[in-house]
Protein backbone atom coordinates (compact mmCIF):
# COMPACT_ATOMS: atom_id res chain seq x y z
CA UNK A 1 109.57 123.61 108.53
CA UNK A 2 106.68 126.43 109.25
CA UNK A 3 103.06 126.33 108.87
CA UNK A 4 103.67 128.46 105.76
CA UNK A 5 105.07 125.97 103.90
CA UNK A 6 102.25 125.54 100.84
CA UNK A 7 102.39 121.87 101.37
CA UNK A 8 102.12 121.91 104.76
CA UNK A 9 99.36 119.61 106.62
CA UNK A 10 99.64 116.94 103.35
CA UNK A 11 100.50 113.68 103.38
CA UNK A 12 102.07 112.06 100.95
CA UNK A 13 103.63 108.49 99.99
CA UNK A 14 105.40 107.61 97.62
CA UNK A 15 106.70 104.25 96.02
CA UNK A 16 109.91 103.80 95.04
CA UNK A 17 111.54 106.07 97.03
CA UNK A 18 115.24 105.14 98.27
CA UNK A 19 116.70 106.44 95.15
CA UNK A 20 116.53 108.18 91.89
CA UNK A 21 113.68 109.82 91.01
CA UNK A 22 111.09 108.65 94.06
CA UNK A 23 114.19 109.90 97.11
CA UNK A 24 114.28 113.04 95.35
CA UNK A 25 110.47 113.38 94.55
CA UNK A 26 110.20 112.65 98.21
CA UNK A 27 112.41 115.68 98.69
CA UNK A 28 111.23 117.72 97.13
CA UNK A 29 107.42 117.32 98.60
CA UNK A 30 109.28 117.39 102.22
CA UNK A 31 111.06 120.50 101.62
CA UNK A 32 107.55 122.26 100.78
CA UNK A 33 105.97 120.94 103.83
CA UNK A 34 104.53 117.60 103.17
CA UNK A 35 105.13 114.92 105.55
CA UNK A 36 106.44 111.71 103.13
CA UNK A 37 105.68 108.00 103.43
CA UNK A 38 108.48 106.23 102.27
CA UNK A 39 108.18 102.85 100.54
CA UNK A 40 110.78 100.78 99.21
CA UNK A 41 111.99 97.35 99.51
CA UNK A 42 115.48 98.58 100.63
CA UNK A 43 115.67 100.30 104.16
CA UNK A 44 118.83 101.32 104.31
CA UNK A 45 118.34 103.50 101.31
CA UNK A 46 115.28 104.92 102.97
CA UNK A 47 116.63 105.67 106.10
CA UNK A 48 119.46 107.61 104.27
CA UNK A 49 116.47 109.50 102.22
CA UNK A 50 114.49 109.96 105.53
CA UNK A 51 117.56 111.45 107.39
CA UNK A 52 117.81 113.64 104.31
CA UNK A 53 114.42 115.13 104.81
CA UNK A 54 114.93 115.85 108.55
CA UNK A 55 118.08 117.44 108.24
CA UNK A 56 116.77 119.87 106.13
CA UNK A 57 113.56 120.26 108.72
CA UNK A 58 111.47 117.91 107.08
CA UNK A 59 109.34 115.12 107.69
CA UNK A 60 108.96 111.70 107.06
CA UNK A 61 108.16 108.59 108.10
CA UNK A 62 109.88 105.29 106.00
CA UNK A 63 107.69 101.73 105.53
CA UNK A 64 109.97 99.86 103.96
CA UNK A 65 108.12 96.65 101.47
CA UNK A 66 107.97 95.14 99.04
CA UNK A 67 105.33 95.93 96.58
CA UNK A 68 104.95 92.44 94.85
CA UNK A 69 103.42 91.00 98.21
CA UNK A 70 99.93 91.60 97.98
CA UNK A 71 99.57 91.71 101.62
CA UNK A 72 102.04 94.36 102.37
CA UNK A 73 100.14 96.61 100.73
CA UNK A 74 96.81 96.33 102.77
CA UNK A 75 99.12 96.53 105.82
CA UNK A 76 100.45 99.32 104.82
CA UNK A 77 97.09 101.08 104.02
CA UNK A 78 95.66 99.73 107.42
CA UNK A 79 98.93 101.40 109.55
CA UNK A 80 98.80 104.58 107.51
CA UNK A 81 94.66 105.03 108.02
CA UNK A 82 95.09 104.35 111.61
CA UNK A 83 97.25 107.79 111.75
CA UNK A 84 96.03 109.94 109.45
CA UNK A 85 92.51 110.52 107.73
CA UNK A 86 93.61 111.51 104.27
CA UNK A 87 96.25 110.66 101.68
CA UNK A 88 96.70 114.18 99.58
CA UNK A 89 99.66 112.57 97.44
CA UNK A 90 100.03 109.37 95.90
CA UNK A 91 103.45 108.89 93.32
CA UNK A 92 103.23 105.71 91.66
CA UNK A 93 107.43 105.43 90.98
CA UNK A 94 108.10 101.81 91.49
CA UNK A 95 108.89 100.26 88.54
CA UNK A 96 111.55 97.75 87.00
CA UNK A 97 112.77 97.50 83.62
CA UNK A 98 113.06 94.10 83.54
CA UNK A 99 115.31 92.48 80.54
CA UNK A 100 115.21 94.23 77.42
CA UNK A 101 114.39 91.16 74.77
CA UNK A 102 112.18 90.64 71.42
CA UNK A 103 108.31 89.66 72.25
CA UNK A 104 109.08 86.48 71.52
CA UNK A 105 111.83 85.93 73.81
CA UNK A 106 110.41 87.72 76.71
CA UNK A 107 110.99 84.92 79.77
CA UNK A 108 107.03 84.29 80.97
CA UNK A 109 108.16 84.49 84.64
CA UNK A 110 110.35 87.88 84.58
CA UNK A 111 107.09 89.30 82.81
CA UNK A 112 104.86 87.79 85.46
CA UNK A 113 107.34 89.72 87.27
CA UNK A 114 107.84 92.92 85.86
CA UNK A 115 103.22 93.60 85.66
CA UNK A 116 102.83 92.57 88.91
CA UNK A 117 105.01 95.19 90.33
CA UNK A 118 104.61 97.70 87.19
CA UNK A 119 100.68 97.57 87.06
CA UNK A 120 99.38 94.92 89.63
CA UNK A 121 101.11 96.98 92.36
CA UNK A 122 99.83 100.26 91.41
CA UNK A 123 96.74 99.20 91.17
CA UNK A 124 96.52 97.78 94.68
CA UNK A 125 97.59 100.61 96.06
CA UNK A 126 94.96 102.78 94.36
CA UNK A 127 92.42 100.59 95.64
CA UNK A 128 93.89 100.35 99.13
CA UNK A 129 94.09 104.01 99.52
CA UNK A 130 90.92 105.11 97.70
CA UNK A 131 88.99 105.94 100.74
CA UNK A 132 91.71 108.36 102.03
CA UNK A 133 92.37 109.78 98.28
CA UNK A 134 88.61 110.56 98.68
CA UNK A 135 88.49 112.37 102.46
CA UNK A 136 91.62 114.45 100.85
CA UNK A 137 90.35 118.05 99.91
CA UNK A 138 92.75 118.30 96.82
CA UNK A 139 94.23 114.13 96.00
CA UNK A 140 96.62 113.85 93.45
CA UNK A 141 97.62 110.37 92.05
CA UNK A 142 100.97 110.93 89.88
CA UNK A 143 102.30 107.80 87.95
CA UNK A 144 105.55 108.15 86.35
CA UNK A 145 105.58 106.64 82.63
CA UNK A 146 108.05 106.53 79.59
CA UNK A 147 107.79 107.63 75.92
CA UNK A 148 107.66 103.70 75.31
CA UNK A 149 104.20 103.57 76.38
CA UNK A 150 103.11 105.72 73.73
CA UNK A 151 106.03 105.03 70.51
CA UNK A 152 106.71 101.16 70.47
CA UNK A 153 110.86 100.51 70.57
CA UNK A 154 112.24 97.41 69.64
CA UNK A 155 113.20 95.32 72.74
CA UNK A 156 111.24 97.21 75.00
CA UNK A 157 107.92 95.66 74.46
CA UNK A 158 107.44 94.03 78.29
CA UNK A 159 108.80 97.47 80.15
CA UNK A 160 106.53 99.30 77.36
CA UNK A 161 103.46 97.90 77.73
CA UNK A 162 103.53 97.92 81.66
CA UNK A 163 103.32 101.56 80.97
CA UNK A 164 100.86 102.05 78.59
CA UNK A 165 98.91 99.87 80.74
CA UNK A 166 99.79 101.76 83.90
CA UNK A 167 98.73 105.07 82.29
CA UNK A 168 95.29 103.39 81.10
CA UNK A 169 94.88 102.57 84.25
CA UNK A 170 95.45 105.86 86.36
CA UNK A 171 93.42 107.55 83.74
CA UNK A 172 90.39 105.47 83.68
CA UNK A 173 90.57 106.15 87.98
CA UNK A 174 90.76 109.60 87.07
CA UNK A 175 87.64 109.67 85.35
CA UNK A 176 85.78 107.44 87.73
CA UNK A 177 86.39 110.20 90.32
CA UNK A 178 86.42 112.97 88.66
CA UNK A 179 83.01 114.34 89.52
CA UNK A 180 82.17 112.44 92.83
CA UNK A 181 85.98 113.67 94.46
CA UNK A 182 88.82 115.99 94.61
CA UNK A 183 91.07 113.42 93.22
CA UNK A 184 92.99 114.64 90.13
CA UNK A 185 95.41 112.19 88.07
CA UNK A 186 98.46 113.05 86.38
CA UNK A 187 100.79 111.02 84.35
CA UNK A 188 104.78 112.16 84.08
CA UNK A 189 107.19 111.15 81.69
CA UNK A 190 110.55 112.30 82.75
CA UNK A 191 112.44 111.73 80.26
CA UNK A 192 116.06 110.89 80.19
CA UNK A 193 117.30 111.35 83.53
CA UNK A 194 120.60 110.18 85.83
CA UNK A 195 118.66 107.08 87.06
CA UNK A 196 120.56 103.44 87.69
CA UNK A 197 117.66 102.01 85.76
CA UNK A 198 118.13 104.93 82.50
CA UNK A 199 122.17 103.39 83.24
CA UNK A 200 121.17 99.44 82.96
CA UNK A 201 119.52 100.42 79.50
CA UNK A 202 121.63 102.22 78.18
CA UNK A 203 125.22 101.13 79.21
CA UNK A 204 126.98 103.42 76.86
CA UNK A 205 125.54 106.96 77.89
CA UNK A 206 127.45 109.11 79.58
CA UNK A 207 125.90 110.18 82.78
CA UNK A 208 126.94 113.57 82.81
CA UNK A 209 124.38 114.54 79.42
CA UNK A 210 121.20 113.47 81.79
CA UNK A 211 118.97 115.75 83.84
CA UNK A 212 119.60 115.08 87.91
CA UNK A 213 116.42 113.56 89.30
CA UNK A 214 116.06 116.89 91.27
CA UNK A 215 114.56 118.23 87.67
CA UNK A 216 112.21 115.88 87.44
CA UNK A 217 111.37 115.68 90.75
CA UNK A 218 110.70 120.22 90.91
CA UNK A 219 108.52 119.48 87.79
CA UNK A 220 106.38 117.02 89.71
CA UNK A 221 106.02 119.13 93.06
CA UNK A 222 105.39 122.60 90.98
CA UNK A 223 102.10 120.30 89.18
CA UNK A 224 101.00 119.33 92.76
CA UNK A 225 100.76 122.96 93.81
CA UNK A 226 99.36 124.51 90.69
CA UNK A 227 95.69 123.84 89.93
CA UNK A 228 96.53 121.17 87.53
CA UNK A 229 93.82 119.30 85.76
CA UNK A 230 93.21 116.08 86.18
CA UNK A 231 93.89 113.97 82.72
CA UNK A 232 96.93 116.56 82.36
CA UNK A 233 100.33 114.70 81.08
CA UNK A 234 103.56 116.43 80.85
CA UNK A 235 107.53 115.40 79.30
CA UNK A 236 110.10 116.97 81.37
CA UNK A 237 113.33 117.97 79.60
């Protein structure tokens, strides 16, 4: 990695990130010169991310947690502050689908679940890194979403509504910020990609019709470099 990298000199961290679309969003920041917090509750798959990243001259640095503990997040945010000033990138990716099931028979503890990681969690972390969103020049706070936050599907109501309530969220930060910071927020649907979580819902689909996270994961890194509004949305593929 050179100087002339355009990322290079940001730091970013992202959630979710020993697989699917988070490992290769993580990537894909390394590879144009952002150094990459890792966060996942796995850390074997993070290590095999991380050793991804520096074999191709990257860097990153793995924290491996689990989001629904309230306190790892603050400890987190406390060990990360202690290094560095700023936080320039933020992906909100964690996320679980949870059971699909009719409103009525959604199980009260799986929901509990599902918001605290889904919207609790992101929420945390917004307010646990706000200070070093706001010493970054040029912040961006990406949330990854799904077109059932917007168009209602049968079944899908828990998942759904996380979503909606996730991008409510992000955008209401947004325009909090918006004219006392350089934070921008962005919300990404990426449609249907090669994820394990696109395979548990859809058991049938063959694998080989889906976009490679890669896609998603270009999309999200070109936004970051381009002088993207804040408020902007996009659907990839």
């Amino acid at each position: 990695m050179t100087d002339t990298l355009p990322l290079s000199g940001k730091l970013a961290l992202v959630t979710g990130a020993s697989r699917g679309i988070g490992a290769a969003t993580a990537e894909a920041l390394a590879a144009v010169g952002a150094h990459v917090i890792l966060t996942a509750r796995t850390s074997g798959g993070l290590e095999e991310v991380e050793e991804r990243i520096h074999e191709a001259g990257g860097h990153a640095t793995i924290a491996p947690l689990d989001l629904i503990d309230g306190e790892s997040i603050g400890r987190l945010a406390q060990a990360i502050g202690g290094r560095w000033q700023a936080l320039d990138i933020l992906v909100l990716n964690a996320a679980t689908l949870g059971s699909l099931a009719s409103v009525p028979a959604i199980d009260a503890k799986e929901f509990a679940r599902l918001l605290m990681l889904n919207i609790a969690a992101p929420q945390a972390l917004v307010a646990a890194f706000d200070t070093m969103l706001r010493a970054s020049k040029d912040a961006r706070v990406v949330a990854l979403t799904s077109s059932v936050a917007a168009t209602p599907r049968a079944y899908w109501g828990a998942y759904g509504a996380s979503k909606a309530a996730l991008e409510t969220l992000v955008g209401a930060y947004g325009e909090e910020v918006r004219n006392i910071s350089a934070i921008r927020t962005h919300i990404v649907d990426p449609g249907a990609t090669r994820t394990a979580m696109r395979a548990r819902a859809f058991p049938g689909e063959d694998p080989a019709t889906l976009k490679e996270p890669k896609v998603v994961a270009d999309a999200i890194v070109d936004m970051i470099r381009a002088d993207t509004p804040t408020g902007f949305r996009t659907r990839i593929g």
